[in-house]
ModelCIF file with pLDDT and N, C-alpha, C, O atoms, coordinates in Angstrom:
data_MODEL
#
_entry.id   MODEL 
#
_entity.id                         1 
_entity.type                       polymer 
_entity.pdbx_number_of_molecules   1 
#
_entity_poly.entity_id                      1 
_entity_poly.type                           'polypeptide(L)' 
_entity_poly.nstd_linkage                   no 
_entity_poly.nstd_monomer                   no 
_entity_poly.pdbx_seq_one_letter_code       
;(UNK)(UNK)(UNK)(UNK)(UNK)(UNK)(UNK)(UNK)(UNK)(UNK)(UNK)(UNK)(UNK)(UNK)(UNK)(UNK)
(UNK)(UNK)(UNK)(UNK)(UNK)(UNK)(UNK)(UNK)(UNK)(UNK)(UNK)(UNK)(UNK)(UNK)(UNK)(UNK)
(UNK)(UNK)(UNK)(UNK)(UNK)(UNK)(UNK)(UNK)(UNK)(UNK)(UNK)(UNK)(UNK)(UNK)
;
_entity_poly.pdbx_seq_one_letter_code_can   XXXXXXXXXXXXXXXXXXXXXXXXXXXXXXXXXXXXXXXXXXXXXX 
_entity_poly.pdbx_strand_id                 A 
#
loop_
_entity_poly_seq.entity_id 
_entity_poly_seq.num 
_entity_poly_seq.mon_id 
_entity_poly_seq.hetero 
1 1  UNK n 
1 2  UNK n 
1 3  UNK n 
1 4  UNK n 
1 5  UNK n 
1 6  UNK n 
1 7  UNK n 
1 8  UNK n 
1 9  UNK n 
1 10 UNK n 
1 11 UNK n 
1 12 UNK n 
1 13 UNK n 
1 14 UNK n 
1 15 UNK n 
1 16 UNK n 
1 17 UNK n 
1 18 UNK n 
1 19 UNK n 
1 20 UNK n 
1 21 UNK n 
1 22 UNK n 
1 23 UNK n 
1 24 UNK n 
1 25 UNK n 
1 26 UNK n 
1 27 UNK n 
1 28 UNK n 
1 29 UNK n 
1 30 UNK n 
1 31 UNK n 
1 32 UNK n 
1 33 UNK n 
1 34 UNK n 
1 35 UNK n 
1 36 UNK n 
1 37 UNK n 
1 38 UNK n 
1 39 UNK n 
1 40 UNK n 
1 41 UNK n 
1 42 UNK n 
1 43 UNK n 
1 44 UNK n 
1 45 UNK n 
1 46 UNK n 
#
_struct_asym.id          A 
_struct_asym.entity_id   1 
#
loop_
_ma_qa_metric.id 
_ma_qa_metric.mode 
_ma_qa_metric.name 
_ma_qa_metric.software_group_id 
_ma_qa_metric.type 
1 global pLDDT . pLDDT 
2 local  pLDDT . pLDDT 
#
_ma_qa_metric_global.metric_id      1 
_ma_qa_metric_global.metric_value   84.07 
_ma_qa_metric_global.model_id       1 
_ma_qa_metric_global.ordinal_id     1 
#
loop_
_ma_qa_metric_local.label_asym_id 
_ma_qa_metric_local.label_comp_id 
_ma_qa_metric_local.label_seq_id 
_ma_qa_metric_local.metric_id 
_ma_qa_metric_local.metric_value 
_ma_qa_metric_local.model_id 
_ma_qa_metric_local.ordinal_id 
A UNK 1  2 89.00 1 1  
A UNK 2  2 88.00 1 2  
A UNK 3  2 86.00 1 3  
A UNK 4  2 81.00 1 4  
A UNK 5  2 85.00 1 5  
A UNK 6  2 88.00 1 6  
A UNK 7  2 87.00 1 7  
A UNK 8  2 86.00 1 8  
A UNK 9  2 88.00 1 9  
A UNK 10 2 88.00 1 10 
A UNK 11 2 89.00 1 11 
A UNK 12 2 89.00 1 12 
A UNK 13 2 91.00 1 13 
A UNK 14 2 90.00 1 14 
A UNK 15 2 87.00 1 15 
A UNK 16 2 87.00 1 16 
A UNK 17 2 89.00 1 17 
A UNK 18 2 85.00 1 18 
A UNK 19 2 78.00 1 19 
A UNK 20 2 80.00 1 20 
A UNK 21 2 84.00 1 21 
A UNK 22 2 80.00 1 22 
A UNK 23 2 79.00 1 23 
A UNK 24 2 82.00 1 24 
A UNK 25 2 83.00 1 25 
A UNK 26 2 80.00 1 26 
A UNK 27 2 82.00 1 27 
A UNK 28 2 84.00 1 28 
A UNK 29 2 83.00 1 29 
A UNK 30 2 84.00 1 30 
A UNK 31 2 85.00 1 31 
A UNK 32 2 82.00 1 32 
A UNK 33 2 82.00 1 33 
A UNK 34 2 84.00 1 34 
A UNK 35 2 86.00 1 35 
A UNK 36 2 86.00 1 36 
A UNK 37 2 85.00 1 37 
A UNK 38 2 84.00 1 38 
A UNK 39 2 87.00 1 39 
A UNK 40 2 84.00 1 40 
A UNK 41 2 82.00 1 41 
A UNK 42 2 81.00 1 42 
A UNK 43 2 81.00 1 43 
A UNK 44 2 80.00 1 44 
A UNK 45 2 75.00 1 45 
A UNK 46 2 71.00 1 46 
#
loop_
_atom_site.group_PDB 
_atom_site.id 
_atom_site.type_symbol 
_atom_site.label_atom_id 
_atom_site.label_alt_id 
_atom_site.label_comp_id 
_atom_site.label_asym_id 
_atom_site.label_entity_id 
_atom_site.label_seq_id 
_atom_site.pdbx_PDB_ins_code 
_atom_site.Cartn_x 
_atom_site.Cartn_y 
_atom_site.Cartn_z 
_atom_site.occupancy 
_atom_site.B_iso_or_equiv 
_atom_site.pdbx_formal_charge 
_atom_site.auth_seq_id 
_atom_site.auth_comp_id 
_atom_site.auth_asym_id 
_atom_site.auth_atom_id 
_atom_site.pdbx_PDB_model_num 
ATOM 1   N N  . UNK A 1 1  ? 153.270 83.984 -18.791 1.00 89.00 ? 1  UNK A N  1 
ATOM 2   C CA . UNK A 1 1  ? 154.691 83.726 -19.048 1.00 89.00 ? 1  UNK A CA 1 
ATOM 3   C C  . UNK A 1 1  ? 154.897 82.417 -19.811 1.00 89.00 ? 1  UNK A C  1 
ATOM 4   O O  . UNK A 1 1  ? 155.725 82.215 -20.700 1.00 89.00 ? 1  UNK A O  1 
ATOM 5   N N  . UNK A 1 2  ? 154.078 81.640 -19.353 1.00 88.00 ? 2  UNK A N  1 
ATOM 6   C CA . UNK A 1 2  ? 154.630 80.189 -19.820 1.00 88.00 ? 2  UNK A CA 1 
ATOM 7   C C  . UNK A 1 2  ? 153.359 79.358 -20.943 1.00 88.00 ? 2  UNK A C  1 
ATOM 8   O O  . UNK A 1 2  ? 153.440 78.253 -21.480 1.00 88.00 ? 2  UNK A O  1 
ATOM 9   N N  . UNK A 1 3  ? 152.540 80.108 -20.991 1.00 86.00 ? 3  UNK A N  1 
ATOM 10  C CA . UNK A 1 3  ? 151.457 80.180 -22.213 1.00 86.00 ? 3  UNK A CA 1 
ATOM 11  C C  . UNK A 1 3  ? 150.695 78.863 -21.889 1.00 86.00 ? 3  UNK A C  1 
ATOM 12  O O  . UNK A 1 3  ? 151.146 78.025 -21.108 1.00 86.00 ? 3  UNK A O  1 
ATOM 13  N N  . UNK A 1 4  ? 149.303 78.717 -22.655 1.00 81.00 ? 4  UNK A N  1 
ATOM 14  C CA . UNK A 1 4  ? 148.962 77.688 -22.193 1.00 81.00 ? 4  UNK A CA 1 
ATOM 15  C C  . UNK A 1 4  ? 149.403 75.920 -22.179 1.00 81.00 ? 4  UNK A C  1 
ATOM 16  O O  . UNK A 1 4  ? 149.108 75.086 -21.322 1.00 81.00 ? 4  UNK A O  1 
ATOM 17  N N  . UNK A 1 5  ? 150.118 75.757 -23.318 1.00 85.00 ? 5  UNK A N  1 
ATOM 18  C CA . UNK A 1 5  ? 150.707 74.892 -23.835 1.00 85.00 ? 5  UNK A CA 1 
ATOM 19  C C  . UNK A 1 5  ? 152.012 74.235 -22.459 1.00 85.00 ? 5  UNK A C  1 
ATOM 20  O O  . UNK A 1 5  ? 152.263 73.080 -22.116 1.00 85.00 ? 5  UNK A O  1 
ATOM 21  N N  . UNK A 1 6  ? 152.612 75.629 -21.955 1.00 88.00 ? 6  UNK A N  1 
ATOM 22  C CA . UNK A 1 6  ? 153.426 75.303 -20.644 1.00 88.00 ? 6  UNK A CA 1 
ATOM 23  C C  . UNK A 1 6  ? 152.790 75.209 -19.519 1.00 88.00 ? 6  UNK A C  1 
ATOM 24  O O  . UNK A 1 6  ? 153.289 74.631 -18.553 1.00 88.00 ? 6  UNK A O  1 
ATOM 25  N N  . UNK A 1 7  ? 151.644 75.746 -19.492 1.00 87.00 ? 7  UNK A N  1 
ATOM 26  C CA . UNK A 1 7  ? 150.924 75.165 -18.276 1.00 87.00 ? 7  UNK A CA 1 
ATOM 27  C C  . UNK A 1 7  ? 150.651 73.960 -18.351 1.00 87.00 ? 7  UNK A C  1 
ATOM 28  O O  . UNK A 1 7  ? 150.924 73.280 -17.361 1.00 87.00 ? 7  UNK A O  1 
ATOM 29  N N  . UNK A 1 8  ? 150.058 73.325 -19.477 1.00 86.00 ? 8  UNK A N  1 
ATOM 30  C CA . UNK A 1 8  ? 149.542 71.998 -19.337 1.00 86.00 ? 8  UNK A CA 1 
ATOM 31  C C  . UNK A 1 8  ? 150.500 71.119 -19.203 1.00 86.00 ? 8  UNK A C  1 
ATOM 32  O O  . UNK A 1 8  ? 150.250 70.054 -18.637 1.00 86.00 ? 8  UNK A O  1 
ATOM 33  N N  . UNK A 1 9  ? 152.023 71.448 -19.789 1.00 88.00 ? 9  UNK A N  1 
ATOM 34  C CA . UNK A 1 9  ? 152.862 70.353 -19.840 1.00 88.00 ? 9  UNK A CA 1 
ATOM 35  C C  . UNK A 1 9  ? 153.516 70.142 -18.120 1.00 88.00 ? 9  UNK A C  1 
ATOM 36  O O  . UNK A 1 9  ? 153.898 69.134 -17.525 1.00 88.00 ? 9  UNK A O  1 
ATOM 37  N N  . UNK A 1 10 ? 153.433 71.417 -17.757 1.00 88.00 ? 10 UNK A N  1 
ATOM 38  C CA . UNK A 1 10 ? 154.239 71.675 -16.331 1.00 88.00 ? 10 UNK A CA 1 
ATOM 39  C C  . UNK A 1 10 ? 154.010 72.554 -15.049 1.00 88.00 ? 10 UNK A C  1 
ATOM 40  O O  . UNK A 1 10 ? 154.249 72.436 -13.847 1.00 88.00 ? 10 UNK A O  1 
ATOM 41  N N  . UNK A 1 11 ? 153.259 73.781 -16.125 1.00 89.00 ? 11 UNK A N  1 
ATOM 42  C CA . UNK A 1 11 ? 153.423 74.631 -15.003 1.00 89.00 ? 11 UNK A CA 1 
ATOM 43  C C  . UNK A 1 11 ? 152.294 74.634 -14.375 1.00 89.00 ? 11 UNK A C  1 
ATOM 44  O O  . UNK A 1 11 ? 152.022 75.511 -13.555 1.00 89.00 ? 11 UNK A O  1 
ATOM 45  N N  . UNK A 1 12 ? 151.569 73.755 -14.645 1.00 89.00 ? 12 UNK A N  1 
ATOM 46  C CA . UNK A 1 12 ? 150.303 73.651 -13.427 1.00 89.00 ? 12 UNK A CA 1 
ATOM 47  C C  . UNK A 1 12 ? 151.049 73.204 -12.239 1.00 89.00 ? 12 UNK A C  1 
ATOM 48  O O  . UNK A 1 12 ? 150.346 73.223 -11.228 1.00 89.00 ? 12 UNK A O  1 
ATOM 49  N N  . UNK A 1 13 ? 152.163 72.840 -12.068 1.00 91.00 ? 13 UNK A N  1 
ATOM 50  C CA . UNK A 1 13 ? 152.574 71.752 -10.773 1.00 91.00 ? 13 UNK A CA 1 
ATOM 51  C C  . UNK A 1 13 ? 152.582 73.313 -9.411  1.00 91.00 ? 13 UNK A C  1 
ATOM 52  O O  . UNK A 1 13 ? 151.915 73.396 -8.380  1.00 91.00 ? 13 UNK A O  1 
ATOM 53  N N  . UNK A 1 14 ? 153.684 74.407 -10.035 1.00 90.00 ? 14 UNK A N  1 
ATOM 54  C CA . UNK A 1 14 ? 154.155 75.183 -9.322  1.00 90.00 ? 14 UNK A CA 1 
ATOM 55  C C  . UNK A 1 14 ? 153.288 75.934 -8.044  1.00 90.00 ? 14 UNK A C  1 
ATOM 56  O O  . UNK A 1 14 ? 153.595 76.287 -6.905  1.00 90.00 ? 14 UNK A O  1 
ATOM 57  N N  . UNK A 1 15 ? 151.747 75.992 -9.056  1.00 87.00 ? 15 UNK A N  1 
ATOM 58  C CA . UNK A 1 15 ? 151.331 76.745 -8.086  1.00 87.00 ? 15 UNK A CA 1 
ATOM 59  C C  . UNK A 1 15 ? 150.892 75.778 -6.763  1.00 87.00 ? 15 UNK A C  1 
ATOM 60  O O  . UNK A 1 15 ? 150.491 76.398 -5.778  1.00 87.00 ? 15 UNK A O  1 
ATOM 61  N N  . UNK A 1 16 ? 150.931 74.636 -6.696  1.00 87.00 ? 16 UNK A N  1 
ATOM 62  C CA . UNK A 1 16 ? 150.675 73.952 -5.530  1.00 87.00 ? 16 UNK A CA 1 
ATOM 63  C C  . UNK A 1 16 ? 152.192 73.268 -4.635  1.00 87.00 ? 16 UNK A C  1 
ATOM 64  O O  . UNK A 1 16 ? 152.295 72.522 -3.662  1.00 87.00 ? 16 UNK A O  1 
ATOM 65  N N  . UNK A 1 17 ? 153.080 73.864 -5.410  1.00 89.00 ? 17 UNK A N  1 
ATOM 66  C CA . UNK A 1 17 ? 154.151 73.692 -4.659  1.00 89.00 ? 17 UNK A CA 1 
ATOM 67  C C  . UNK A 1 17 ? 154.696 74.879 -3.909  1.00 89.00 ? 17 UNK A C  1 
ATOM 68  O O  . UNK A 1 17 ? 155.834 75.015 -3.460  1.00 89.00 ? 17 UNK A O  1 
ATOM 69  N N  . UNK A 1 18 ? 153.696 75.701 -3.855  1.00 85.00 ? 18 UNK A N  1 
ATOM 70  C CA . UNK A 1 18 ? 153.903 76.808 -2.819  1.00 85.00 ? 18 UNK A CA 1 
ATOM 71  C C  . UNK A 1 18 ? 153.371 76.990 -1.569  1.00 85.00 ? 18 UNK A C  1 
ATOM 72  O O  . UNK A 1 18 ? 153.495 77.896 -0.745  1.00 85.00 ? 18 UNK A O  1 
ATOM 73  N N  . UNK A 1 19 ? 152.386 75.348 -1.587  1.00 78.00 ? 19 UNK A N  1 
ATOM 74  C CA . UNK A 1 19 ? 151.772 75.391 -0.481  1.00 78.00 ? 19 UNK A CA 1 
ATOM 75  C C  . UNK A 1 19 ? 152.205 75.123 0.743   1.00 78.00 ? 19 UNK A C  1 
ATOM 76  O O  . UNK A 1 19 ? 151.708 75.485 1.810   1.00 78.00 ? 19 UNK A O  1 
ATOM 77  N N  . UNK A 1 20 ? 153.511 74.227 0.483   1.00 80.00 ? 20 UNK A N  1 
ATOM 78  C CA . UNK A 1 20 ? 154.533 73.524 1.597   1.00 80.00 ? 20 UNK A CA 1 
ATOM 79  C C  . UNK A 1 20 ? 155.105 74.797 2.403   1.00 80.00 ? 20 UNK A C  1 
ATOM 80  O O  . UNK A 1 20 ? 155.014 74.570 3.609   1.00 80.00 ? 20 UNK A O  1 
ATOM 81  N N  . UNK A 1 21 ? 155.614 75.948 2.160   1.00 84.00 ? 21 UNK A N  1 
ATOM 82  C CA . UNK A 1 21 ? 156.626 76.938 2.572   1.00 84.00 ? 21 UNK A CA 1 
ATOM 83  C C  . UNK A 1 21 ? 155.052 77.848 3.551   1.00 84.00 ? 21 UNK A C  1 
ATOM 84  O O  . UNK A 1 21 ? 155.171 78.297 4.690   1.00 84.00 ? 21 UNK A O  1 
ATOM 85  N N  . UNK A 1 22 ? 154.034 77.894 2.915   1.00 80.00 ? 22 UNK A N  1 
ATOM 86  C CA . UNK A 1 22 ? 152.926 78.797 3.418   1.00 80.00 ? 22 UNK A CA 1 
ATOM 87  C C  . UNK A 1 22 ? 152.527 77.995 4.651   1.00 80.00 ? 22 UNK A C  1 
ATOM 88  O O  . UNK A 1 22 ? 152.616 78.396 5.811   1.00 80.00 ? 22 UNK A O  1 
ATOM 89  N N  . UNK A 1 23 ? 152.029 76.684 4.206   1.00 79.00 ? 23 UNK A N  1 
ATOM 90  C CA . UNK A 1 23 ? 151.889 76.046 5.583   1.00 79.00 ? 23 UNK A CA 1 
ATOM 91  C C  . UNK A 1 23 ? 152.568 75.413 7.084   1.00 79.00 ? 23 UNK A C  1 
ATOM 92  O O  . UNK A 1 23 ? 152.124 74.910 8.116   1.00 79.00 ? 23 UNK A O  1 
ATOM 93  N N  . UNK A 1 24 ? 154.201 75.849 6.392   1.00 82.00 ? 24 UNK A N  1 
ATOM 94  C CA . UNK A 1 24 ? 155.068 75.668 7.994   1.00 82.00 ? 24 UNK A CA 1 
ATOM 95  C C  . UNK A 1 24 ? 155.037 76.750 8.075   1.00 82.00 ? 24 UNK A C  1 
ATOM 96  O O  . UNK A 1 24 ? 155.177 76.837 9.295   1.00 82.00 ? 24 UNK A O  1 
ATOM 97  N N  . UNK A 1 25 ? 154.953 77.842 7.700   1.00 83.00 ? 25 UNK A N  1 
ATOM 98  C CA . UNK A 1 25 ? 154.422 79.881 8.125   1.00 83.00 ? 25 UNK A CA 1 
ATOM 99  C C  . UNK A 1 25 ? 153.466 78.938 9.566   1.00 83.00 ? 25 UNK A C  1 
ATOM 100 O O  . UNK A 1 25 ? 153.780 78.447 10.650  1.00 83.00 ? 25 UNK A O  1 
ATOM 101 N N  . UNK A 1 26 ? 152.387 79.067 8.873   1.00 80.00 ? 26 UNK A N  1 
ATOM 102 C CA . UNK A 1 26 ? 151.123 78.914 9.207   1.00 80.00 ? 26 UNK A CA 1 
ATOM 103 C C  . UNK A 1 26 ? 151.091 78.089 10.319  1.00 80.00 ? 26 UNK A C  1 
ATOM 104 O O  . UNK A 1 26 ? 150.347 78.447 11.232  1.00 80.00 ? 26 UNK A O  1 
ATOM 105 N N  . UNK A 1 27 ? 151.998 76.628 10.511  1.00 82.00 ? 27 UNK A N  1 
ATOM 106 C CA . UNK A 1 27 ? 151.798 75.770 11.666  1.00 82.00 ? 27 UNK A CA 1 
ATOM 107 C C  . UNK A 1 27 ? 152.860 76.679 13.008  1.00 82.00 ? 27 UNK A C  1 
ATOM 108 O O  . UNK A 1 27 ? 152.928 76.793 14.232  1.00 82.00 ? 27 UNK A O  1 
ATOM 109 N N  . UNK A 1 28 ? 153.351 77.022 12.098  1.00 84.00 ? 28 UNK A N  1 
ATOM 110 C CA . UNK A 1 28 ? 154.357 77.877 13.122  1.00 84.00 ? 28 UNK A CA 1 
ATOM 111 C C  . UNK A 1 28 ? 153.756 78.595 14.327  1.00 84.00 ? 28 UNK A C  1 
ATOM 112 O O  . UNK A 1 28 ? 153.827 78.209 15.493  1.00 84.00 ? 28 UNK A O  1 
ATOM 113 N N  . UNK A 1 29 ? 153.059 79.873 13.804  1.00 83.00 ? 29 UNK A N  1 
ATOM 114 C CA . UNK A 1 29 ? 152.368 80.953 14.259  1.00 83.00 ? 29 UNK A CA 1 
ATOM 115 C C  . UNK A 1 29 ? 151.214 80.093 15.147  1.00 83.00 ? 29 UNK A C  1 
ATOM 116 O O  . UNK A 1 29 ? 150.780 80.656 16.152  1.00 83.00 ? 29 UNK A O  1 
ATOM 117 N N  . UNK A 1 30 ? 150.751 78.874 14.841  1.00 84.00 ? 30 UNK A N  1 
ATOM 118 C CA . UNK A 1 30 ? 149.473 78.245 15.517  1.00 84.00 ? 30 UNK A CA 1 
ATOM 119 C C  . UNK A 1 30 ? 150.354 77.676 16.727  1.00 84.00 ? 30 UNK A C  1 
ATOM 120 O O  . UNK A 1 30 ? 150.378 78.021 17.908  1.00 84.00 ? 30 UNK A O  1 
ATOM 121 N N  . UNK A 1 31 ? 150.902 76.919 16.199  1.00 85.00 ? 31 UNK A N  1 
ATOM 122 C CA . UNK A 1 31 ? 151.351 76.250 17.485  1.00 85.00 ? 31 UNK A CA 1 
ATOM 123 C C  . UNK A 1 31 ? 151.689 77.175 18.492  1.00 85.00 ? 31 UNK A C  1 
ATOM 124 O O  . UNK A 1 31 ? 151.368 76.982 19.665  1.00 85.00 ? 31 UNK A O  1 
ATOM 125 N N  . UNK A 1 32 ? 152.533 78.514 17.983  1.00 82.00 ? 32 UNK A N  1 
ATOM 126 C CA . UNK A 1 32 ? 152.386 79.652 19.552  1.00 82.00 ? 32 UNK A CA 1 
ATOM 127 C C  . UNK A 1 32 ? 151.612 79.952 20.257  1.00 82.00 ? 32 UNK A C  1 
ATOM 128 O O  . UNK A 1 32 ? 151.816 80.474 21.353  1.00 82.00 ? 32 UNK A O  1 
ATOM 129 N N  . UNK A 1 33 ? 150.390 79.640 19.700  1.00 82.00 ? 33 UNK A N  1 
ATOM 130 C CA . UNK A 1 33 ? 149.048 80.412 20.227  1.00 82.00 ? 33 UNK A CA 1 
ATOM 131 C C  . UNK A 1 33 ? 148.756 79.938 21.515  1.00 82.00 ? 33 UNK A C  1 
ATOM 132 O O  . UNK A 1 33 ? 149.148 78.778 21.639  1.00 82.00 ? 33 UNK A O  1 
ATOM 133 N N  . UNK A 1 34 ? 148.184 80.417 22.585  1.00 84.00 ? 34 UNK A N  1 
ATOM 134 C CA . UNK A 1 34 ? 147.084 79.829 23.404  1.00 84.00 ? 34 UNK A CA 1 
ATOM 135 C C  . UNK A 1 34 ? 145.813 79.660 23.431  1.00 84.00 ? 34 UNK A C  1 
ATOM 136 O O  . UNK A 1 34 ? 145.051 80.053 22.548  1.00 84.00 ? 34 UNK A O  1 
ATOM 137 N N  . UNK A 1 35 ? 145.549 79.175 24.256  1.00 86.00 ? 35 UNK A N  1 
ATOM 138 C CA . UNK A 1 35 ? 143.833 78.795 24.283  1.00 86.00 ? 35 UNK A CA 1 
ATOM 139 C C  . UNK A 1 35 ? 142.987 80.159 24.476  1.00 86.00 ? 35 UNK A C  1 
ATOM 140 O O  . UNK A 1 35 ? 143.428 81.282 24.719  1.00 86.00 ? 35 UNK A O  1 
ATOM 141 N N  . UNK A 1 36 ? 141.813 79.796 24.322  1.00 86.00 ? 36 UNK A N  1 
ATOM 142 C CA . UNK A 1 36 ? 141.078 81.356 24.150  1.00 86.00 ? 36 UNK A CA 1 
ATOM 143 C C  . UNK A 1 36 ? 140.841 81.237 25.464  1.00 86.00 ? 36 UNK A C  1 
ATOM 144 O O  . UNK A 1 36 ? 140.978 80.139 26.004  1.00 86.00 ? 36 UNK A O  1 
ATOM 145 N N  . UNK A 1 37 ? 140.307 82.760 26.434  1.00 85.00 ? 37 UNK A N  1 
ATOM 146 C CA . UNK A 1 37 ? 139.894 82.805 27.692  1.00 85.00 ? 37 UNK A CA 1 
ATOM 147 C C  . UNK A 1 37 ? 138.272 82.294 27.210  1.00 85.00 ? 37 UNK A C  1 
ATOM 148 O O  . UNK A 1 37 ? 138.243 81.265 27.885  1.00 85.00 ? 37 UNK A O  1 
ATOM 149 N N  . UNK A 1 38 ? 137.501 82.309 26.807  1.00 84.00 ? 38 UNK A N  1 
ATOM 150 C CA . UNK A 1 38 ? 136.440 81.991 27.006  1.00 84.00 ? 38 UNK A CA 1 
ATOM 151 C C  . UNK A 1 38 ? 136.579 80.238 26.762  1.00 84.00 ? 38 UNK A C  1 
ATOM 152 O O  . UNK A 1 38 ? 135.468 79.715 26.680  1.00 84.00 ? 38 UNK A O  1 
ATOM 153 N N  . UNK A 1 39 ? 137.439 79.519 26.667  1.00 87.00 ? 39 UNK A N  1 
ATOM 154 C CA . UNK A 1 39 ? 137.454 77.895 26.507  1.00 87.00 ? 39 UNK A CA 1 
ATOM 155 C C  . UNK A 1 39 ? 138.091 77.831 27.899  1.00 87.00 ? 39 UNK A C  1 
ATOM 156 O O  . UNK A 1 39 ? 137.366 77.181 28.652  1.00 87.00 ? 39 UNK A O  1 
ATOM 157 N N  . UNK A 1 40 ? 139.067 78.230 28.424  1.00 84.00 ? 40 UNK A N  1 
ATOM 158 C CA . UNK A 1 40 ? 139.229 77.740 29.486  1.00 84.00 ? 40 UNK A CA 1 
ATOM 159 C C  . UNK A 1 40 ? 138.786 78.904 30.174  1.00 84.00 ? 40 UNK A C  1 
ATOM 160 O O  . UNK A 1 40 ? 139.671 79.651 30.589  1.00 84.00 ? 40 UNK A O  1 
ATOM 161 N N  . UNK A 1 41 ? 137.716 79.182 30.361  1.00 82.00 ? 41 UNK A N  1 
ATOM 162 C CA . UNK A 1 41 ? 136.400 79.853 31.712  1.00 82.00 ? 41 UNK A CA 1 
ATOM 163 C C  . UNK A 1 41 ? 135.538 78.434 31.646  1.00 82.00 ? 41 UNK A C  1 
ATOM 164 O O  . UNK A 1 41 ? 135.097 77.747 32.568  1.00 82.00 ? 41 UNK A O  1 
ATOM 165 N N  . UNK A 1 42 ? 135.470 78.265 30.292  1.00 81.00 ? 42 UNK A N  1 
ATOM 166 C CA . UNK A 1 42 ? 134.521 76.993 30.099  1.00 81.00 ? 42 UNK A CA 1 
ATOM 167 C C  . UNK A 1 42 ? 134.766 75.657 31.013  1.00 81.00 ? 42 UNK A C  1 
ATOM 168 O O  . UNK A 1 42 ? 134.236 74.868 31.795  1.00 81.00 ? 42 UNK A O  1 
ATOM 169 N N  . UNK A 1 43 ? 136.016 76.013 30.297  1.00 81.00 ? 43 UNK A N  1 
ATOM 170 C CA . UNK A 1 43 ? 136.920 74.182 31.058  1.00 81.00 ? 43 UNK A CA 1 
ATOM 171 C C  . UNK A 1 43 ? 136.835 74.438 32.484  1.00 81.00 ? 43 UNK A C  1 
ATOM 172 O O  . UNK A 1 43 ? 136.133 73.728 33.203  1.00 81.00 ? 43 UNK A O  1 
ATOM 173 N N  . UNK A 1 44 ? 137.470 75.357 32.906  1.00 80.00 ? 44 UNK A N  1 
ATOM 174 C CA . UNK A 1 44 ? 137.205 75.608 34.429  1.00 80.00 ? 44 UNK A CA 1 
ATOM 175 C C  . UNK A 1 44 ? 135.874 75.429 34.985  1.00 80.00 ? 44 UNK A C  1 
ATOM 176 O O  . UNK A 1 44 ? 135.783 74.510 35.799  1.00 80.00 ? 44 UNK A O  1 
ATOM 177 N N  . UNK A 1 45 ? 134.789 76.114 34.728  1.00 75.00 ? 45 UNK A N  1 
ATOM 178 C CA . UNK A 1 45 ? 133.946 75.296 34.927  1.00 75.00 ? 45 UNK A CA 1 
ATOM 179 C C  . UNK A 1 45 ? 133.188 74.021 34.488  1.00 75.00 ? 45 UNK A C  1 
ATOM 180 O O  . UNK A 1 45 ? 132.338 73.625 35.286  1.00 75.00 ? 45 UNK A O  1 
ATOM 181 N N  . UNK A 1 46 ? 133.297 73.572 33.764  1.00 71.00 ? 46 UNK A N  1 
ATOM 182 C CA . UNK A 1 46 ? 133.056 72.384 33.565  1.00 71.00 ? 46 UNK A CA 1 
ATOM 183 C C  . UNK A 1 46 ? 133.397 71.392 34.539  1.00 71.00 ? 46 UNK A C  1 
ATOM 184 O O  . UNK A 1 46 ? 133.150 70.206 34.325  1.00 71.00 ? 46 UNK A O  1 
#
């Protein structure tokens, strides 16, 4: 779309400004998670 001439001037920026919106996805879904049963069988015994 934006040929090479627009990539170099600009549009290289975009594709790493898509990383912000992917990675609050991403912290989102983690932070719900729980611990695995085999870490806390571990912890428990430990």
């Amino acid at each position: 779309v934006l040929g090479t001439d627009g990539m170099t001037d600009w549009g290289w920026r975009l594709p790493f400004l898509v990383a912000g919106p992917l990675g609050l996805i991403g912290l989102y879904m983690r932070i719900r998670l729980e611990e695995t049963p085999a870490f806390r069988a571990e912890t428990e015994a430990a």
